[in-house]
Protein backbone atom coordinates (compact mmCIF):
# COMPACT_ATOMS: atom_id res chain seq x y z
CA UNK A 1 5.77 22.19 15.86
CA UNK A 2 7.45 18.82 15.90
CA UNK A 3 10.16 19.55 12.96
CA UNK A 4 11.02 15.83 12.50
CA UNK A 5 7.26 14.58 11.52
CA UNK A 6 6.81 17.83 9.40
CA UNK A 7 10.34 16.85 7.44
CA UNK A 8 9.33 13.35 7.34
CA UNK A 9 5.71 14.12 5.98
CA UNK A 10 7.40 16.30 3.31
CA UNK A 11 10.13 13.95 2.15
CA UNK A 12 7.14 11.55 1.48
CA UNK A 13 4.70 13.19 -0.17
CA UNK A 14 7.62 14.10 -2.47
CA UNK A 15 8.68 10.61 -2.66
CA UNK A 16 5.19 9.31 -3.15
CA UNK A 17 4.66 12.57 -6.08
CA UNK A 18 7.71 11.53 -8.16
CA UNK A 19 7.57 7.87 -7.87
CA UNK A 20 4.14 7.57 -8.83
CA UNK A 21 3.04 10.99 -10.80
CA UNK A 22 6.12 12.22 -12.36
CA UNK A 23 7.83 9.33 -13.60
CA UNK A 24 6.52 8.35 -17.30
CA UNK A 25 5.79 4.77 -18.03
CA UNK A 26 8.56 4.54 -20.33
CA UNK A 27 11.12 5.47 -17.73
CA UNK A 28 9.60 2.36 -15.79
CA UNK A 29 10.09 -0.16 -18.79
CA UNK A 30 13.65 1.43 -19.53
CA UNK A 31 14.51 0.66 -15.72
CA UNK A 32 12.88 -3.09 -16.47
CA UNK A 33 14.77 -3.30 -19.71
CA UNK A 34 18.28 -2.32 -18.92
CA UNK A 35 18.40 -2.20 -14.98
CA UNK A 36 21.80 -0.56 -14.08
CA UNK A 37 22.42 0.92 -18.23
CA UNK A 38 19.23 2.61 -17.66
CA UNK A 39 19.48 6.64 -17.88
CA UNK A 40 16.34 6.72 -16.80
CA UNK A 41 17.21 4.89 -13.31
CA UNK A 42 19.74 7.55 -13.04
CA UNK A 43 17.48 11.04 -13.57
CA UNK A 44 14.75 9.47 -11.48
CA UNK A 45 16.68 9.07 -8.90
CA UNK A 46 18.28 11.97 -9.53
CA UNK A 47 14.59 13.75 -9.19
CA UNK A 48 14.32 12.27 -6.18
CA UNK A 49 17.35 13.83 -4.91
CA UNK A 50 17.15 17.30 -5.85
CA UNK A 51 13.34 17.65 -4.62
CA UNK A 52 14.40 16.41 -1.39
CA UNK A 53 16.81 19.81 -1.07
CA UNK A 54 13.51 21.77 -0.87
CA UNK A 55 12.11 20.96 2.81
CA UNK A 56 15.94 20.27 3.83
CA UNK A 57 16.70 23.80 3.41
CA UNK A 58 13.82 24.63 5.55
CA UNK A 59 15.43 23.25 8.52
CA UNK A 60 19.35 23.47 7.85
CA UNK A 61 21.15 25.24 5.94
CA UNK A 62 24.23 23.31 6.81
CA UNK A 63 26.22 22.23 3.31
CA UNK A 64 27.88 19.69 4.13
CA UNK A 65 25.01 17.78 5.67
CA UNK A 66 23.01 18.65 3.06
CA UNK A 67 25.22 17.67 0.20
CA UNK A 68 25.64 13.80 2.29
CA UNK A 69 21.72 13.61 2.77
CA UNK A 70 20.85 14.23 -1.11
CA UNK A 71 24.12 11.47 -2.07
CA UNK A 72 21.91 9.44 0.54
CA UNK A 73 18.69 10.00 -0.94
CA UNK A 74 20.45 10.10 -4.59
CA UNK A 75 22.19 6.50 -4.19
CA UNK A 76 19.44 4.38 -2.28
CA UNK A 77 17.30 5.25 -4.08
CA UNK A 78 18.85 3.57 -7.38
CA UNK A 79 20.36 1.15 -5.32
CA UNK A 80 16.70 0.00 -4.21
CA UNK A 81 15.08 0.51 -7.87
CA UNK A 82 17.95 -1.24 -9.03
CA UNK A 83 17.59 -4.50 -7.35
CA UNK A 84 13.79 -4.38 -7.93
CA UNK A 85 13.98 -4.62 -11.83
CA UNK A 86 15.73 -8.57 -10.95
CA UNK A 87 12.87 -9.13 -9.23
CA UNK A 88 9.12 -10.63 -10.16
CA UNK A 89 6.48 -8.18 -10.60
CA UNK A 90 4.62 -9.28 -7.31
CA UNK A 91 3.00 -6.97 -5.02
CA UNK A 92 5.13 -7.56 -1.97
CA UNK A 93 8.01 -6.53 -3.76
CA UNK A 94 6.46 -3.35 -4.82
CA UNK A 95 5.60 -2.98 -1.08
CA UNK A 96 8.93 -3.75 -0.10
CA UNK A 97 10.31 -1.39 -2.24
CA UNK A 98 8.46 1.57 -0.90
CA UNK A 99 9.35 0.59 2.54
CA UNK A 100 12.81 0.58 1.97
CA UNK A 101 12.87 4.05 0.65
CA UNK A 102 10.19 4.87 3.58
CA UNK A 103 13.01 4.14 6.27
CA UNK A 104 15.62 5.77 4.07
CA UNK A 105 13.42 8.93 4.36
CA UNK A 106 12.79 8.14 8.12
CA UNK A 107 16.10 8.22 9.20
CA UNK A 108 17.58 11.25 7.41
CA UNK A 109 14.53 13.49 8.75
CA UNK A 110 15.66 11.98 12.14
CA UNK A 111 19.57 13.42 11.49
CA UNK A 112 17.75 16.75 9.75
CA UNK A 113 15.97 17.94 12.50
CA UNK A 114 18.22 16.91 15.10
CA UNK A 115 16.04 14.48 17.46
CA UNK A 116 18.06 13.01 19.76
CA UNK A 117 16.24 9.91 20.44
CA UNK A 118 17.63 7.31 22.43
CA UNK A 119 16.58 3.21 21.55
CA UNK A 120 14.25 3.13 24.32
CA UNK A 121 12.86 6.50 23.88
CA UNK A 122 11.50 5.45 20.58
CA UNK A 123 10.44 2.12 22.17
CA UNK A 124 8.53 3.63 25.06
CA UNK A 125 6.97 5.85 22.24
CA UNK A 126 5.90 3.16 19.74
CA UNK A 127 5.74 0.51 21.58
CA UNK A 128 2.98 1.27 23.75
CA UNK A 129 -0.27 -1.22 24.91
CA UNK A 130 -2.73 0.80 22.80
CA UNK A 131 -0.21 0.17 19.72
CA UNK A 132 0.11 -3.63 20.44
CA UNK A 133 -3.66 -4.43 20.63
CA UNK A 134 -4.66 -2.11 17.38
CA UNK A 135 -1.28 -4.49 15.41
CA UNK A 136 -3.62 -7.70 16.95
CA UNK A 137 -7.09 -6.59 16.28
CA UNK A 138 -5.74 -5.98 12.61
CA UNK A 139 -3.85 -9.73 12.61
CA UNK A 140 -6.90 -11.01 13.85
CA UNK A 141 -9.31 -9.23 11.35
CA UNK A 142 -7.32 -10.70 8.27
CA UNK A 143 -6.57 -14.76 7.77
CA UNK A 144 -8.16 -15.61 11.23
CA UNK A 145 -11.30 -13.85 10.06
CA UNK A 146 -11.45 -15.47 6.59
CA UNK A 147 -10.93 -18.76 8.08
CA UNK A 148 -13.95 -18.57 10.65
CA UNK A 149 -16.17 -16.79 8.17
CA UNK A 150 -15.52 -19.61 5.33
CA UNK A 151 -16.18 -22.19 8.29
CA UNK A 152 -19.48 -20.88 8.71
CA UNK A 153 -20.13 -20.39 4.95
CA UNK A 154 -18.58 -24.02 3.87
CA UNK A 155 -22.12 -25.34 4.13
CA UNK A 156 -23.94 -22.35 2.25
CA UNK A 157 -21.27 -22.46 -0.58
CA UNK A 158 -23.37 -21.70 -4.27
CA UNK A 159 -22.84 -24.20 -6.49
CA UNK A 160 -22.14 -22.00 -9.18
CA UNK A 161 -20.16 -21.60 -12.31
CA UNK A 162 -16.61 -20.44 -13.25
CA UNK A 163 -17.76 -16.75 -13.23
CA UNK A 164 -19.14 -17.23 -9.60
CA UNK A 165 -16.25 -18.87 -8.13
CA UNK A 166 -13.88 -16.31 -9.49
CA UNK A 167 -16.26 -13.62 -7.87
CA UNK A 168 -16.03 -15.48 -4.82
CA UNK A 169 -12.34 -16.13 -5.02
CA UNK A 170 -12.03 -12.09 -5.54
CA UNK A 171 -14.44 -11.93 -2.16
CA UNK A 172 -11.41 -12.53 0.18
CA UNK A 173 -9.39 -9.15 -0.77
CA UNK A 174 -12.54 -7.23 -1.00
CA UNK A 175 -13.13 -8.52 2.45
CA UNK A 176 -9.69 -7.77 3.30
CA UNK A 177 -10.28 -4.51 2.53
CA UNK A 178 -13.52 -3.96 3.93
CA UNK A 179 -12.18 -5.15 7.17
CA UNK A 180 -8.97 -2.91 7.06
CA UNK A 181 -11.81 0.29 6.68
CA UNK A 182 -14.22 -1.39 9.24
CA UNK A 183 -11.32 -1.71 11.93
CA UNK A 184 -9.87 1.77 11.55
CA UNK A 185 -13.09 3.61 11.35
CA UNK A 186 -14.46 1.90 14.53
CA UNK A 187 -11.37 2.35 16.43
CA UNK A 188 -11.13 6.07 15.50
CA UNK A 189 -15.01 6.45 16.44
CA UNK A 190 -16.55 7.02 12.63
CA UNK A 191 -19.38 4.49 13.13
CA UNK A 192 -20.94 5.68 9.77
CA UNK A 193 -18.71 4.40 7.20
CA UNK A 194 -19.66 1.20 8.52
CA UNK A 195 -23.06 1.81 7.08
CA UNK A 196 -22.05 3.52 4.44
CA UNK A 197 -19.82 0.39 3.33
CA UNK A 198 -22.75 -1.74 3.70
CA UNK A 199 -25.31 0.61 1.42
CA UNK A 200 -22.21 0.49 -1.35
CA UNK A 201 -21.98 -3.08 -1.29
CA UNK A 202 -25.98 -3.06 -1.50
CA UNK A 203 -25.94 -1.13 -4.67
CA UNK A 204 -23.35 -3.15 -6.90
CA UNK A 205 -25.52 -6.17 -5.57
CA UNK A 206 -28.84 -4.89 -6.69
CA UNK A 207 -28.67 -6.01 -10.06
CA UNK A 208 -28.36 -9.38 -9.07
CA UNK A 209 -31.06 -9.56 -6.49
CA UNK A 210 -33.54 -9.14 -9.65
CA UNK A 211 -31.46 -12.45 -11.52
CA UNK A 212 -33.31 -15.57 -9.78
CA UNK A 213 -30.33 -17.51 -11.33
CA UNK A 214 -28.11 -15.71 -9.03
CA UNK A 215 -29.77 -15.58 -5.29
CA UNK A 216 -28.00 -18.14 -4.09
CA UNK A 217 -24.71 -16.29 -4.89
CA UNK A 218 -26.20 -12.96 -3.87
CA UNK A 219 -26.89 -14.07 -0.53
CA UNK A 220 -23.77 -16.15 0.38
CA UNK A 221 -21.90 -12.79 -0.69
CA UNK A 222 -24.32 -10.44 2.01
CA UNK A 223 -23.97 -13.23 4.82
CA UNK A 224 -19.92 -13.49 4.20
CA UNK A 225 -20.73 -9.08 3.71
CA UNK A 226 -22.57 -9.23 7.51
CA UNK A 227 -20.20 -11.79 9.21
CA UNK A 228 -17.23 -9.61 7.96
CA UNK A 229 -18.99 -6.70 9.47
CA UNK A 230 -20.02 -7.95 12.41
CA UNK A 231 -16.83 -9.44 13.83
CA UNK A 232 -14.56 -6.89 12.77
CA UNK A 233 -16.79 -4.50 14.36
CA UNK A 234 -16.24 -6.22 17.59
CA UNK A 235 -13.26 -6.10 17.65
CA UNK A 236 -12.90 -2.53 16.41
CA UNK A 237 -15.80 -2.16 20.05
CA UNK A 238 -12.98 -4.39 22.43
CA UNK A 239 -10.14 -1.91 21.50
CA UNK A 240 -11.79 1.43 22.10
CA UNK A 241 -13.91 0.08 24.97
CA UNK A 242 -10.99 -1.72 27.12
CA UNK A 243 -8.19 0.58 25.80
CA UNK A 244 -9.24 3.89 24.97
């Protein structure tokens, strides 16, 4: 049993619980409202905190490490909170935010369970071929993708109204996040879910294959739906095929 990734699993699902299940809306507009005169800020991150004790005390019962690692926990976590209630409400933020508090966890199951790894140990583990080329086939399947699928659509392109173009607009993160399900799925062998991705996406479109007024749309949306499919599949196929 590898006692660091069970520690670091815990610590997150317990992260991931209180940040997003146990803490009321009101606590988050308090934290919005008043940032660092927020109570609120204070006994969430307190929460966070004392929770963490739980799978600590699994592995150590060590005091005086444990009393530094829930100050740790305690303080960046409304350190981190703090500084996002000055910031916009944009989604990378938010992202940013969780990663912060991610490696926070990261590196206090590291001291926890005592792995002593070296710079290059962790390099030679991460870092590996099959790694690189899975980061590049997902690179590749995002703005690359888009970009070569709306060159081939640019002459196909419905003139439509404003309701179209915002559905088409809304296309590129749906195809985002078909690709991101397309790419993992292939590359951990579940060839299925492609089809079953491409029988959902049938469905929501039947309606409109029975509009006349909206073929045009309907079909630019499958061939974007099949081009998306097709070359993330690929390159899902290159990965396991040339490094399996």
């Amino acid at each position: 049993m590898n006692t660091f990734i069970i520690l670091f699993l815990s610590l997150t699902i317990l992260h991931f619980l209180i940040d997003f299940y146990f803490q009321p809306s009101s606590w988050v507009r308090d934290k919005n409202e008043k940032h660092q005169k927020s109570s609120k800020l204070f006994y969430h991150s307190l929460m966070h905190a004392v929770f963490s004790l739980i799978p600590i005390l699994f592995i150590t019962t060590n005091w005086r490490s444990i009393i530094c690692m829930l100050i740790i926990v305690g303080v960046s976590h409304w350190l981190i909170d703090l500084g996002k209630t000055y910031l916009e409400k944009k989604f990378i933020f938010s992202i940013l935010d969780q990663t912060l508090h991610i490696l926070v966890l990261f590196f206090i199951s590291r001291h926890v369970s005592q792995l002593e790894w070296t710079i290059t140990e962790f390099i030679n583990t991460t870092i590996t071929e099959k790694n690189l080329v899975m980061v590049l086939g997902y690179v590749i399947i995002f703005k690359p993708t888009s970009i070569l699928i709306g060159s081939i659509l640019k002459k196909y392109t419905p003139e439509g109204t404003e309701e179209e173009n915002g559905l088409i607009s809304g296309g590129e993160i749906i195809g985002y996040l078909e690709r991101i399900l397309i790419l993992t799925f292939t590359i951990i062998g579940n060839y299925s879910v492609i089809g079953f991705i491409l029988a959902a996406k049938s469905i929501f479109r039947f309606g409109e294959l029975n509009n006349s007024k909206s073929h045009k749309l309907t079909e630019y949306v499958l061939l974007g739906s099949l081009l998306s499919v097709t070359i993330t599949s690929m390159v899902g196929l290159i990965i396991n095929v040339y490094f399996p």
